[in-house]
Protein backbone atom coordinates (compact mmCIF):
# COMPACT_ATOMS: atom_id res chain seq x y z
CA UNK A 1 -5.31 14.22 22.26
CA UNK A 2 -5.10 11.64 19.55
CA UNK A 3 -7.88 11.46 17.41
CA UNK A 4 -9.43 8.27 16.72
CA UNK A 5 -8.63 5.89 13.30
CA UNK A 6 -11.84 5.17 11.39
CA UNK A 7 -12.48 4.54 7.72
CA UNK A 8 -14.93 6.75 6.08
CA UNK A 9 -16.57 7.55 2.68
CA UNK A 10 -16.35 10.92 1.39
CA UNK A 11 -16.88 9.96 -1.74
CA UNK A 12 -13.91 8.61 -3.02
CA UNK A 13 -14.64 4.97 -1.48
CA UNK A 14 -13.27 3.82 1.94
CA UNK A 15 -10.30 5.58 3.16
CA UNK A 16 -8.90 7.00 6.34
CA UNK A 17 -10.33 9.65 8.54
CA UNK A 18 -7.15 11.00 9.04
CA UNK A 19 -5.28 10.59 5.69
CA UNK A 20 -6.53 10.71 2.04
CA UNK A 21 -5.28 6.92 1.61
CA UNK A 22 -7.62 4.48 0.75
CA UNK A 23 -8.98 1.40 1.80
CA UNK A 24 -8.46 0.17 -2.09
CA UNK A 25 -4.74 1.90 -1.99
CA UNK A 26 -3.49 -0.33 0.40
CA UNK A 27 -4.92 -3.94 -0.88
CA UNK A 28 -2.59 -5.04 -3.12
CA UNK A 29 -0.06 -5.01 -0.66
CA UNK A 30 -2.22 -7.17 1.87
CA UNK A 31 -2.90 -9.37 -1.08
CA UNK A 32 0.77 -9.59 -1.62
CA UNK A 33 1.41 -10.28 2.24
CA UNK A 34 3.69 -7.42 2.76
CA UNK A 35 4.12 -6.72 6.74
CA UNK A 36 3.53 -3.28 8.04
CA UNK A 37 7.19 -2.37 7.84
CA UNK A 38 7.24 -2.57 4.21
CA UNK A 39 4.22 -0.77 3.72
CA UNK A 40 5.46 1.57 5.61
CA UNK A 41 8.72 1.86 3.27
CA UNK A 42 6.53 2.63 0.22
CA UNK A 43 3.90 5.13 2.47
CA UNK A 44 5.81 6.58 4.88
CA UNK A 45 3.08 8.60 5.88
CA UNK A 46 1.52 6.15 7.82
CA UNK A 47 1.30 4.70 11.05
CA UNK A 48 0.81 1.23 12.49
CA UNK A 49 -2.53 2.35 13.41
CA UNK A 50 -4.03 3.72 10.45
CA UNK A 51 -2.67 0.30 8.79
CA UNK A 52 -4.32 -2.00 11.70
CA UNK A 53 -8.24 0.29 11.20
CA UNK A 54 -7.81 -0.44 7.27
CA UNK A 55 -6.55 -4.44 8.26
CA UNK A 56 -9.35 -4.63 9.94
CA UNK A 57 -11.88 -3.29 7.52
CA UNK A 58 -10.43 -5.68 5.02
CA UNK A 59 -10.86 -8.02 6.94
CA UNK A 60 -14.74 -7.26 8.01
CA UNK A 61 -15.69 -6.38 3.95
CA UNK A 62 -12.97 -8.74 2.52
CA UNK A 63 -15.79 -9.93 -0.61
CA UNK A 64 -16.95 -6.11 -1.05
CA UNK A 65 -13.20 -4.82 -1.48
CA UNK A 66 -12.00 -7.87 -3.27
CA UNK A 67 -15.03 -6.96 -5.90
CA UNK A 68 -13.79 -2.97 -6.19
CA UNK A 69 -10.42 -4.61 -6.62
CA UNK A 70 -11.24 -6.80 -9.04
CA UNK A 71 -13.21 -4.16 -11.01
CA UNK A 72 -10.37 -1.66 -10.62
CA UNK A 73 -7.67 -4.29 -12.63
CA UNK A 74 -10.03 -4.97 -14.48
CA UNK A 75 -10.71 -1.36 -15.61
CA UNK A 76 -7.47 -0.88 -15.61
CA UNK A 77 -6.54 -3.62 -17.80
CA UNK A 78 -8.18 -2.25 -21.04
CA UNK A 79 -6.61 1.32 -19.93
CA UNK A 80 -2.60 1.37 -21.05
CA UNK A 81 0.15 3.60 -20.97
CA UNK A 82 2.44 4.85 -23.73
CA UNK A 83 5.27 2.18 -23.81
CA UNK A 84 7.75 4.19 -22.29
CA UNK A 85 5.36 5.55 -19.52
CA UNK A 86 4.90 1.47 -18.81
CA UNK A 87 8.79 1.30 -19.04
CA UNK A 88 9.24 4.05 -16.16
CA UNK A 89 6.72 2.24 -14.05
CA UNK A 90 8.72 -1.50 -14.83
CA UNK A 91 12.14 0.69 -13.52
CA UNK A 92 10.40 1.72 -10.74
CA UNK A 93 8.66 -1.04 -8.87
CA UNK A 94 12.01 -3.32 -10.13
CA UNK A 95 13.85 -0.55 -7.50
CA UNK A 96 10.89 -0.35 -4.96
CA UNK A 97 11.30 -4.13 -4.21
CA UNK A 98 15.17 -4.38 -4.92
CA UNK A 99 15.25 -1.43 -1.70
CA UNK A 100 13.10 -3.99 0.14
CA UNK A 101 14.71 -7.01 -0.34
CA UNK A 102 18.16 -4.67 0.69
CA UNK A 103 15.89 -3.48 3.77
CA UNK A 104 14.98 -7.00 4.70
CA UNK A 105 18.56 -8.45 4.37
CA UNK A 106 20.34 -6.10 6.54
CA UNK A 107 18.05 -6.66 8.74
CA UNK A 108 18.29 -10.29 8.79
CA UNK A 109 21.83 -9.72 9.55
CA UNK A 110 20.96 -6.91 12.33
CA UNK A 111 22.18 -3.79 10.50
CA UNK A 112 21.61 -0.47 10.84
CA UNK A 113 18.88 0.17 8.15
CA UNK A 114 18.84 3.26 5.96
CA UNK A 115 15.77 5.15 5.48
CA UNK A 116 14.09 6.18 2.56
CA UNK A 117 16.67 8.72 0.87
CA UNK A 118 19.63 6.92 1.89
């Protein structure tokens, strides 16, 4: 039996009954239109219908999250690594979205797409 998707609070903010992902984990990527697929690439964990339950309560409390969003950057914002901490991160998200622009080419050209370690 499959149990059912929600969002709940337990005390962390919004985040999935059946995961410890957040509502406010997955937002940037909404804001940054990535499809489920590529979500999926970065959190493998989860499923087309724990993405669709947090879509949709986006999309119902779009002002409310957009406001913890913006207070989270902007929190985060006065809050800065040690340079070579923020160098690490700059490697890293440089080779997250090189993988999916590799991901989304071969399969613009139909190949067989590798998955995550290879």
């Amino acid at each position: 039996m499959q149990r059912e998707i929600t969002i709940i609070n337990r005390g962390r903010g919004p985040q999935l009954s059946t995961s410890r992902i957040t509502v406010q984990d997955i937002v940037p990527y909404f804001q940054l239109n990535y499809s489920y697929d590529q979500i999926r690439e970065i959190m493998p964990s989860l499923s087309v219908p724990e993405l669709e339950a947090v879509e949709r309560y986006f999309n119902e409390h779009r002002e409310e999250v957009l406001e913890v969003d913006r207070r989270i950057r902007a929190r985060n914002a006065t809050c800065r690594n040690p340079p070579e901490v923020e160098e690490i991160l700059r490697r890293g998200r440089e080779q997250i979205h090189a993988r999916l622009a590799a991901i989304q080419e071969q399969k613009a050209k139909g190949q067989h797409v590798e998955g995550p370690t290879g």
